[in-house]
Every structure is written in structure tokens, then in C-alpha cells.
PDB file of N, CA and C in Angstrom:
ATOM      1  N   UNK A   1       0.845  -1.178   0.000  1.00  0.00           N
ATOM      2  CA  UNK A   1       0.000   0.000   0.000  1.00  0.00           C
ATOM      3  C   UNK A   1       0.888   1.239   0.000  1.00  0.00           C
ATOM      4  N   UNK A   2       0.561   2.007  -0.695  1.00  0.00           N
ATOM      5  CA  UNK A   2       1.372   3.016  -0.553  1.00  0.00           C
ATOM      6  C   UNK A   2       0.491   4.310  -0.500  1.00  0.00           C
ATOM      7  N   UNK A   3       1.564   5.991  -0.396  1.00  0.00           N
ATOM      8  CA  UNK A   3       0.135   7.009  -0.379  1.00  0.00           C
ATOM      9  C   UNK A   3      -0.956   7.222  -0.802  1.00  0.00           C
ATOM     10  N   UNK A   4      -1.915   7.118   0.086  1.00  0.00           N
ATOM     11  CA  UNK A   4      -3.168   7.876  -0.987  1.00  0.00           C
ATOM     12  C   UNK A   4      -3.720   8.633  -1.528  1.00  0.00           C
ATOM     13  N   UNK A   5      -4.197   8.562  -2.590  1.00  0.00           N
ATOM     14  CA  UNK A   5      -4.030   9.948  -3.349  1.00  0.00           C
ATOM     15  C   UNK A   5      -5.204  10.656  -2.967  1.00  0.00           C
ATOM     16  N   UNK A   6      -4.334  12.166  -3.099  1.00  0.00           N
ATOM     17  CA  UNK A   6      -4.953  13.375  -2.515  1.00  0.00           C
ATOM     18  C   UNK A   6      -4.827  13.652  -1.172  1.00  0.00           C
ATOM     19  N   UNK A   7      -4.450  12.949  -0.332  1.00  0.00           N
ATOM     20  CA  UNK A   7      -4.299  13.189   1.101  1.00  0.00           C
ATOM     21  C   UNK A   7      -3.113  13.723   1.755  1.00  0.00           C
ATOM     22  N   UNK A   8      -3.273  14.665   2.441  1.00  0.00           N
ATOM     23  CA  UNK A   8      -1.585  15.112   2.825  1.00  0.00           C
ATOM     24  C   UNK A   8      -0.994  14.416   3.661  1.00  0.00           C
ATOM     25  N   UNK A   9       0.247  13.903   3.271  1.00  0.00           N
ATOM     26  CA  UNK A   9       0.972  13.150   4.745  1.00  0.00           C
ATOM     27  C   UNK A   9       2.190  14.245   5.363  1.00  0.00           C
ATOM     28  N   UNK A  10       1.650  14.108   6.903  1.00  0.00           N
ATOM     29  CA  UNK A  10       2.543  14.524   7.696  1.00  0.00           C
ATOM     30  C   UNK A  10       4.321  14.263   7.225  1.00  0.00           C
ATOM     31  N   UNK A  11       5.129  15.116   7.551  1.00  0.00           N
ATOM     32  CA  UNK A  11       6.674  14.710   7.314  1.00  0.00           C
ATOM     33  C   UNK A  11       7.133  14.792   8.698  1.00  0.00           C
ATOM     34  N   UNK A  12       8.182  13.805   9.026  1.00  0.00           N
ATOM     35  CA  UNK A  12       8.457  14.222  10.125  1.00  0.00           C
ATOM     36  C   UNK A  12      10.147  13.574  10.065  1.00  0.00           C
ATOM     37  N   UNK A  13      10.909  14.578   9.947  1.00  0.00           N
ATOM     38  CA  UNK A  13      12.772  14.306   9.741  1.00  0.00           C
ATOM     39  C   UNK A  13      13.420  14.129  11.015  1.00  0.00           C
ATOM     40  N   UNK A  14      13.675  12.946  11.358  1.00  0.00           N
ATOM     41  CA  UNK A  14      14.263  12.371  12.518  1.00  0.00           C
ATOM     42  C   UNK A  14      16.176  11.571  11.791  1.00  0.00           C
ATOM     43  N   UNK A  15      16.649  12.603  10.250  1.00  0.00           N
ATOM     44  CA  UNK A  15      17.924  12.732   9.961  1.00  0.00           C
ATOM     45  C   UNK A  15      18.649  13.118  11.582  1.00  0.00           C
ATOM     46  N   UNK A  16      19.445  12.088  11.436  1.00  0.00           N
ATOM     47  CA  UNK A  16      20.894  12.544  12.828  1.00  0.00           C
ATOM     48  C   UNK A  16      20.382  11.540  13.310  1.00  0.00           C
ATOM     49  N   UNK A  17      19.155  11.687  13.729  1.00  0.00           N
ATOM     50  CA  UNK A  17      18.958  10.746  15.422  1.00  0.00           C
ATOM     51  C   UNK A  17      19.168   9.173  15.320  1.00  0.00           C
ATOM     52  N   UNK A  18      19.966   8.902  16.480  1.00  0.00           N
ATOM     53  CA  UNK A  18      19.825   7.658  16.744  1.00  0.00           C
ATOM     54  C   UNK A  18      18.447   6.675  17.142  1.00  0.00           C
ATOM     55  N   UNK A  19      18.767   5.785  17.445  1.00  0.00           N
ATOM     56  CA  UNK A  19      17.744   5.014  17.920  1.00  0.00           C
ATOM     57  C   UNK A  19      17.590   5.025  19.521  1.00  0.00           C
ATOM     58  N   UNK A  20      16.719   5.459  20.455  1.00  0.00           N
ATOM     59  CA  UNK A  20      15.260   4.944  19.834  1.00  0.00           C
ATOM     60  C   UNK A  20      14.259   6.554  19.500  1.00  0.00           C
ATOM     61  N   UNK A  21      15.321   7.288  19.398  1.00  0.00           N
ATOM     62  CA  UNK A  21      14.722   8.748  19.021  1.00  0.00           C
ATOM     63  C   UNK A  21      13.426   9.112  18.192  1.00  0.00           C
ATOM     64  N   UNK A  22      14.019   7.886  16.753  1.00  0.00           N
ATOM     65  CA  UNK A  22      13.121   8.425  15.809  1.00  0.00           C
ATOM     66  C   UNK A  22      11.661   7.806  15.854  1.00  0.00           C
ATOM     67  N   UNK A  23      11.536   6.388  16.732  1.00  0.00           N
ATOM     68  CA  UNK A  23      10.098   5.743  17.218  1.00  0.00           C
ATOM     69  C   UNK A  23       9.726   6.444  18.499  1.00  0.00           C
ATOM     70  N   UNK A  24      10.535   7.044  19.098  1.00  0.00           N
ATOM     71  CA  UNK A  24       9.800   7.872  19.848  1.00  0.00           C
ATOM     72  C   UNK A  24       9.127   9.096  19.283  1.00  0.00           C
ATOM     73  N   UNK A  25       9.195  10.111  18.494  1.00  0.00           N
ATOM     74  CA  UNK A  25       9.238  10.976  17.963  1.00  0.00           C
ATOM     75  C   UNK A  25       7.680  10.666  17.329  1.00  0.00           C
ATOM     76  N   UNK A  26       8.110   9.537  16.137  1.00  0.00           N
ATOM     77  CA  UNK A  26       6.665   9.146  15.834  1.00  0.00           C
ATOM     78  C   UNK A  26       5.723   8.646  16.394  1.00  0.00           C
ATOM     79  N   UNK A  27       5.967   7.682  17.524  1.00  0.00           N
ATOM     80  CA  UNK A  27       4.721   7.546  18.253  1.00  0.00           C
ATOM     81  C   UNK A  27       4.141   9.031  18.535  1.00  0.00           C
ATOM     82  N   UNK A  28       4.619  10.179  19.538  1.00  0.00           N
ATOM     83  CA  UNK A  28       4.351  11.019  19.129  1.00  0.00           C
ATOM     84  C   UNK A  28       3.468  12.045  18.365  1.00  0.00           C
ATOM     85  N   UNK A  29       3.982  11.619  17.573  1.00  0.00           N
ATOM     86  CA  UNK A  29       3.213  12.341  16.441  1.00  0.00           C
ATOM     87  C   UNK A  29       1.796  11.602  15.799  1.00  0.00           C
ATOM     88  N   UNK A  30       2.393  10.263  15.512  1.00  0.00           N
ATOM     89  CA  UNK A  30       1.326   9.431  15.559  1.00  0.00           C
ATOM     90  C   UNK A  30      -0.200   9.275  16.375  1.00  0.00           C
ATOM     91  N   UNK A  31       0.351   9.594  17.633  1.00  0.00           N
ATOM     92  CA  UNK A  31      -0.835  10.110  18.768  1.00  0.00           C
ATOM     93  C   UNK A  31      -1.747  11.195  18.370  1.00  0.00           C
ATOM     94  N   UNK A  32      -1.373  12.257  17.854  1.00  0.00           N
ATOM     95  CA  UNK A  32      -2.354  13.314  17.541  1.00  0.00           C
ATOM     96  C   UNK A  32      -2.738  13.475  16.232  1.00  0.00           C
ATOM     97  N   UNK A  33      -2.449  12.207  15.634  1.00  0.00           N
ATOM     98  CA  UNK A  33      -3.083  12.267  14.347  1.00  0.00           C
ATOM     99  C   UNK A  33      -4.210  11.275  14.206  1.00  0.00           C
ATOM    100  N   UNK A  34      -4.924  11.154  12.971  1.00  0.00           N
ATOM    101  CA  UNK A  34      -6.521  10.665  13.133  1.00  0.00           C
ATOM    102  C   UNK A  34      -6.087   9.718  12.625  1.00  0.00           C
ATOM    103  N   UNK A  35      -7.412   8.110  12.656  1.00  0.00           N
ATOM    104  CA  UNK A  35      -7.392   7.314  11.845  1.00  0.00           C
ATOM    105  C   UNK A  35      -7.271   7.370  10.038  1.00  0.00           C
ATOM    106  N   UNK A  36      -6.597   7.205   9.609  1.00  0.00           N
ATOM    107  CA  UNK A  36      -6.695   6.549   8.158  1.00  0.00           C
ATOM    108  C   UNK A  36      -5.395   7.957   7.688  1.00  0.00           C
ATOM    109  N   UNK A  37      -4.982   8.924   8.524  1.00  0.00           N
ATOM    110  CA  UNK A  37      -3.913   9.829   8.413  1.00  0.00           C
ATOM    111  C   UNK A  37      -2.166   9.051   8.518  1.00  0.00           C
ATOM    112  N   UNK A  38      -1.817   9.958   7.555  1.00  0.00           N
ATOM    113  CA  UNK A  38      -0.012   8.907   7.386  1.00  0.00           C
ATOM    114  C   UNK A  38       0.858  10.015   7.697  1.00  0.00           C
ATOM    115  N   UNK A  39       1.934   9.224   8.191  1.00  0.00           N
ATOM    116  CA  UNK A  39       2.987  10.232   8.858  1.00  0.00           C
ATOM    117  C   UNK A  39       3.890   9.545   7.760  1.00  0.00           C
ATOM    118  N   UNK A  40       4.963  10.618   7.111  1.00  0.00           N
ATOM    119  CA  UNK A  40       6.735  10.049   6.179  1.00  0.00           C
ATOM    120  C   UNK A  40       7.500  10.354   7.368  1.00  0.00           C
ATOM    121  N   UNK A  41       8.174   9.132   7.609  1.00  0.00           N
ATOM    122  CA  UNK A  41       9.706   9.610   8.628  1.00  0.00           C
ATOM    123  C   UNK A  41      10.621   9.613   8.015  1.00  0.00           C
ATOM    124  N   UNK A  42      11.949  10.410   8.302  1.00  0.00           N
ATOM    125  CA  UNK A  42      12.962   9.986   7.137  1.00  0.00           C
ATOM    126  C   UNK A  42      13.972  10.161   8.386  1.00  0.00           C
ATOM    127  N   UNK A  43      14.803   9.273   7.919  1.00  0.00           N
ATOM    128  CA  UNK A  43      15.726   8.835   9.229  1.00  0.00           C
ATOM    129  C   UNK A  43      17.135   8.708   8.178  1.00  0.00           C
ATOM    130  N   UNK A  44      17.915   8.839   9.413  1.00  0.00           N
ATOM    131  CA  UNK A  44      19.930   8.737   8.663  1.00  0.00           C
ATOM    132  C   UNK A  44      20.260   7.142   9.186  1.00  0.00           C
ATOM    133  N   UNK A  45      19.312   6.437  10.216  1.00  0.00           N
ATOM    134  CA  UNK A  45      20.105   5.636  11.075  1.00  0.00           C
ATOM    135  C   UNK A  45      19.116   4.148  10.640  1.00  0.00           C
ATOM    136  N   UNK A  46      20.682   3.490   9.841  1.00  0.00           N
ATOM    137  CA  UNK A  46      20.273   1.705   9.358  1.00  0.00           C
ATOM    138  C   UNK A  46      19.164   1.289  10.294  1.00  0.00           C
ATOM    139  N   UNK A  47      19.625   1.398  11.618  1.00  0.00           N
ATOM    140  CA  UNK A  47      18.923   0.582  12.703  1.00  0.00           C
ATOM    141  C   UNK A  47      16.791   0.739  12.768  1.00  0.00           C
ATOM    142  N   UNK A  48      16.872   1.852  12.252  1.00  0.00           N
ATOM    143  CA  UNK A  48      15.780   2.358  12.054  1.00  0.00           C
ATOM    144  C   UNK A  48      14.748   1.244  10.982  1.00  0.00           C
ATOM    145  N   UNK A  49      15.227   0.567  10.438  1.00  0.00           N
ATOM    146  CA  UNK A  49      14.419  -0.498   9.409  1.00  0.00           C
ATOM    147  C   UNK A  49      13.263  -0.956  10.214  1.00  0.00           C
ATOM    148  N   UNK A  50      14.347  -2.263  11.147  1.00  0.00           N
ATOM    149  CA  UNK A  50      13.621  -3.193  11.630  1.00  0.00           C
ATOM    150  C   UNK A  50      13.254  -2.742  13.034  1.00  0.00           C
ATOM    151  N   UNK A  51      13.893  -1.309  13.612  1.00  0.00           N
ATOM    152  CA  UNK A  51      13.102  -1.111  14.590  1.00  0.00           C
ATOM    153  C   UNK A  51      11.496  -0.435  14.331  1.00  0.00           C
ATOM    154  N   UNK A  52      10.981   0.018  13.360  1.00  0.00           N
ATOM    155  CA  UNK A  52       9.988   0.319  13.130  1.00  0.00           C
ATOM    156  C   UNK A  52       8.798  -0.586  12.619  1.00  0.00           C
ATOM    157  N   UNK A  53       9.970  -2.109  11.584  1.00  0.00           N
ATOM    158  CA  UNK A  53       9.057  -2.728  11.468  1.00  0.00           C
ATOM    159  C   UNK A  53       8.490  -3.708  12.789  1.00  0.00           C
ATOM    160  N   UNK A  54       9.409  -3.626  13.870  1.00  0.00           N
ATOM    161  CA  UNK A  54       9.167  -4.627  15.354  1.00  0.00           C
ATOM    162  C   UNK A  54       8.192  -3.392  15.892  1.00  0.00           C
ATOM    163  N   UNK A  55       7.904  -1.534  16.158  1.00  0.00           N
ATOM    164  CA  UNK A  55       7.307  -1.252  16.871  1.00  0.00           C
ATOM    165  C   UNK A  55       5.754  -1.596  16.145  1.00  0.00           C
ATOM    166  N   UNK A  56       5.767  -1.893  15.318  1.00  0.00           N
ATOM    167  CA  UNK A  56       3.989  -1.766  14.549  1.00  0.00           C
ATOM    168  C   UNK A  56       3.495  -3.137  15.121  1.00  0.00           C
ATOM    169  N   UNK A  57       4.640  -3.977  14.947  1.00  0.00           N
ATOM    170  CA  UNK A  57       3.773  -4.996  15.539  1.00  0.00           C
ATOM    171  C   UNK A  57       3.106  -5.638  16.853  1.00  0.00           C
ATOM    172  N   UNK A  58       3.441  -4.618  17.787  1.00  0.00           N
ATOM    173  CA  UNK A  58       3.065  -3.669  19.129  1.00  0.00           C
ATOM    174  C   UNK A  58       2.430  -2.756  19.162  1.00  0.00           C
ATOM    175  N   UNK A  59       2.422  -2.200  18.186  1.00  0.00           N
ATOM    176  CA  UNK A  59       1.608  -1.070  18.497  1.00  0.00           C
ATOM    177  C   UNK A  59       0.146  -0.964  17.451  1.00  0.00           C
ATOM    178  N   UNK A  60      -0.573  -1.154  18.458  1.00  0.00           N
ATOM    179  CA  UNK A  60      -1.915  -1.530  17.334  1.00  0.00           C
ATOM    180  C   UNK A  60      -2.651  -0.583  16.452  1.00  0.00           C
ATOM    181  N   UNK A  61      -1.800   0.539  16.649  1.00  0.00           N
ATOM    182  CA  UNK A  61      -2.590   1.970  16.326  1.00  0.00           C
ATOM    183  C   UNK A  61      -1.801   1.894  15.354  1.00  0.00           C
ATOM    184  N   UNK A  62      -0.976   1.559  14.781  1.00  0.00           N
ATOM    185  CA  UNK A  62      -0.206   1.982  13.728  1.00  0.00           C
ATOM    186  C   UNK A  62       0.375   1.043  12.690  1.00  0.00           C
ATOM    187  N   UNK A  63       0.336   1.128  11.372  1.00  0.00           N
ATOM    188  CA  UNK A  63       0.756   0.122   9.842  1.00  0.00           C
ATOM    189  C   UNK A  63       1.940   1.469   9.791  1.00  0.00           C
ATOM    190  N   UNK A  64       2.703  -0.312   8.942  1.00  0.00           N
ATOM    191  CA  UNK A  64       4.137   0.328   8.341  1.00  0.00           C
ATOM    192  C   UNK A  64       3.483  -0.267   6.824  1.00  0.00           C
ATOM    193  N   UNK A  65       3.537   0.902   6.053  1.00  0.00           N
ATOM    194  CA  UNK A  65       2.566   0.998   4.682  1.00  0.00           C
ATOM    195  C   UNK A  65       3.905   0.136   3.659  1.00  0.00           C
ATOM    196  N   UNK A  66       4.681   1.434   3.647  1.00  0.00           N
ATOM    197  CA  UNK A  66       6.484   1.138   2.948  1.00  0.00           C
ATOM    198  C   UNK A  66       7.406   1.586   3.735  1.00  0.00           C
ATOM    199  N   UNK A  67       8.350   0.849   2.702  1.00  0.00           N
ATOM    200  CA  UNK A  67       9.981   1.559   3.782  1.00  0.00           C
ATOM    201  C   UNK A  67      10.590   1.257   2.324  1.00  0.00           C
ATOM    202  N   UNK A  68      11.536   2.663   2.140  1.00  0.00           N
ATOM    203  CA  UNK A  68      12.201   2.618   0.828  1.00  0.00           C
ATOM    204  C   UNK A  68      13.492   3.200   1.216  1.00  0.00           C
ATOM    205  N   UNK A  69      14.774   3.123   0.710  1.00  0.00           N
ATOM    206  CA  UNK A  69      15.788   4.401   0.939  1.00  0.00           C
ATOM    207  C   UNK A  69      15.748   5.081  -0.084  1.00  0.00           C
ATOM    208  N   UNK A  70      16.681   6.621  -0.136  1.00  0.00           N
ATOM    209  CA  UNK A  70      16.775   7.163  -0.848  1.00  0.00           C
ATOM    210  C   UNK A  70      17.939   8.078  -0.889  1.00  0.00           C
ATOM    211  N   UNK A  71      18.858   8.622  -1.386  1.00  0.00           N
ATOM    212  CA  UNK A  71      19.958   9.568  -0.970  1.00  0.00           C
ATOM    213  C   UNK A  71      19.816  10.863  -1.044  1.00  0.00           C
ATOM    214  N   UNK A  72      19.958  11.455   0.313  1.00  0.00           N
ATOM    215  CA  UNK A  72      20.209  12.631   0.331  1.00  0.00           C
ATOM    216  C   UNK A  72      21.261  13.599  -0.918  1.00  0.00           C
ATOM    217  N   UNK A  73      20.843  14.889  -0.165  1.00  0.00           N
ATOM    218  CA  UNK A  73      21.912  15.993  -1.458  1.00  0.00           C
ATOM    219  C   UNK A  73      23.550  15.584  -1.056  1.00  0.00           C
ATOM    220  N   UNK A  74      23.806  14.992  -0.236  1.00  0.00           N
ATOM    221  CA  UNK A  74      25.326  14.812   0.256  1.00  0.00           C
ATOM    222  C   UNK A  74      25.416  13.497   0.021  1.00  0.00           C
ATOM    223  N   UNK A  75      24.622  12.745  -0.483  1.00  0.00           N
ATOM    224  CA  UNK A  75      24.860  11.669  -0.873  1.00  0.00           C
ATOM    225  C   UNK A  75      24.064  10.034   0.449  1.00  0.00           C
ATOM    226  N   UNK A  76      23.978  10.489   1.334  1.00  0.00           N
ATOM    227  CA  UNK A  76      23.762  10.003   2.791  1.00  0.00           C
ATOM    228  C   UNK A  76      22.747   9.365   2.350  1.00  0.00           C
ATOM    229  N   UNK A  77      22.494   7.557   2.657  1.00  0.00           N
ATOM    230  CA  UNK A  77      21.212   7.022   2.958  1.00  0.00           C
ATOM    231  C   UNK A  77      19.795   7.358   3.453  1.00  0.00           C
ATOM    232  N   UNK A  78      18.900   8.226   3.263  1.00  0.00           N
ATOM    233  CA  UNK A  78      17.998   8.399   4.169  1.00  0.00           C
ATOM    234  C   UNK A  78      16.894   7.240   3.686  1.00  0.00           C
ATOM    235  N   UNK A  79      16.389   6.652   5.265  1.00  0.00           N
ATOM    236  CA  UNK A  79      15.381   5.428   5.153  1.00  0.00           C
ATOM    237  C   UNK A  79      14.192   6.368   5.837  1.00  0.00           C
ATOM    238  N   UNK A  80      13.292   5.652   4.250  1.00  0.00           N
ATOM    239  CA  UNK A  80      12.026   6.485   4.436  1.00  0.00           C
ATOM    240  C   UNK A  80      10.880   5.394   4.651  1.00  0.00           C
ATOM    241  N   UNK A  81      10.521   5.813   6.065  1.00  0.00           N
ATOM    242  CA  UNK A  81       9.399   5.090   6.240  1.00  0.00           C
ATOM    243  C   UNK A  81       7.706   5.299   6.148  1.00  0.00           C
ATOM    244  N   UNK A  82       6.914   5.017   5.492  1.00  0.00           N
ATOM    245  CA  UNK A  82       5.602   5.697   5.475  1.00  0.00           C
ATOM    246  C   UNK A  82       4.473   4.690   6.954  1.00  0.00           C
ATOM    247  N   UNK A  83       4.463   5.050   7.526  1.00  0.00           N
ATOM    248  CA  UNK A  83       3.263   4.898   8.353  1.00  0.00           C
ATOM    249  C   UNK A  83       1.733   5.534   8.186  1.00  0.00           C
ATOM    250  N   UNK A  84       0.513   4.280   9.178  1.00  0.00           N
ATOM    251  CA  UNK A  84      -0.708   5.026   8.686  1.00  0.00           C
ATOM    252  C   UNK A  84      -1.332   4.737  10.005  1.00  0.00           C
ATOM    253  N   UNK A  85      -2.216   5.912  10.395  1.00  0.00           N
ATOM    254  CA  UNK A  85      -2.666   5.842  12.120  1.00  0.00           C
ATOM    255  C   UNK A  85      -3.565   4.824  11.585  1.00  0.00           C
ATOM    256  N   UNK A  86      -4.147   3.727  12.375  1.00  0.00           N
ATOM    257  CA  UNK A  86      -5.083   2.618  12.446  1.00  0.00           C
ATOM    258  C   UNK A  86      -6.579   3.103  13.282  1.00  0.00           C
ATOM    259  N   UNK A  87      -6.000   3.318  14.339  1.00  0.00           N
ATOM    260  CA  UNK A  87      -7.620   3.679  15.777  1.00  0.00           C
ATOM    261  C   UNK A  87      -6.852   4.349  16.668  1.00  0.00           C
TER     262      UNK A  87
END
């Protein structure tokens, strides 16, 4: 599944941070957003993959839609994750 069209998704750049910064950050954010609403995280840190794909499966409020990388202007990995609030 990926974005849906016409809907705005939240961005939220958790570049630099380590772990467990950037699942904290999005839970977060995730909290004050509505059902069927998507947050993009974009993160610098590998570890960030499979820690996001282990918090969804805990956390019932929240789908990991995709996870893609992509390179920054300096060249840098950024892993982009799309999430979608559930309930």
C-alpha cells in the first residue's frame, strides 16, 4: 500500500537521530493524528528499518505501509518510512 491519493501526509525528519529517538518521535506524532492519516519519517540511522518494522507490531494503532531508501543531497542514505494511524 502506498500514499493515498490526494491526502496530505505529515513529514516528520528524525535525519541525525539515533535510535530509539526516531520511534519515539513518531509515536508522538502518531498520537495526535486521526485514523486513516499517514505520517513520512525519514531517518539517517540503518537501525531504524527493523526497529519500526518490530514497533507496529506492538503497536496496534499503527501500519508500516512502505519503507524505501533514498539519498540525500550529500549523498547520505535516508530510510524512508511511510506509516498510517489505524484507531
Amino acid at each position: 500500500m502506498k500514499q493515498k491519493e490526494g491526502q496530505n501526509v505529515k513529514k516528520l525528519d528524525v535525519r541525525g537521530a539515533k535510535c530509539p529517538i526516531p520511534i519515539i518521535k513518531a509515536k508522538k506524532e502518531m498520537d495526535s493524528m486521526a485514523p486513516g492519516e499517514q505520517l513520512e519519517v525519514l531517518s539517517t540511522d540503518p537501525g531504524s528499518v527493523p526497529d519500526f518494522q518490530g514497533w507496529v507490531k506492538v503497536n496496534k494503532k499503527a501500519a508500516l505501509t512502505s519503507q524505501r531508501t533514498e539519498k540525500d543531497e550529500t549523498g547520505r542514505d535516508v530510510y524512508v518510512h511511510l506509516l498510517e494511524r489505524l484507531s
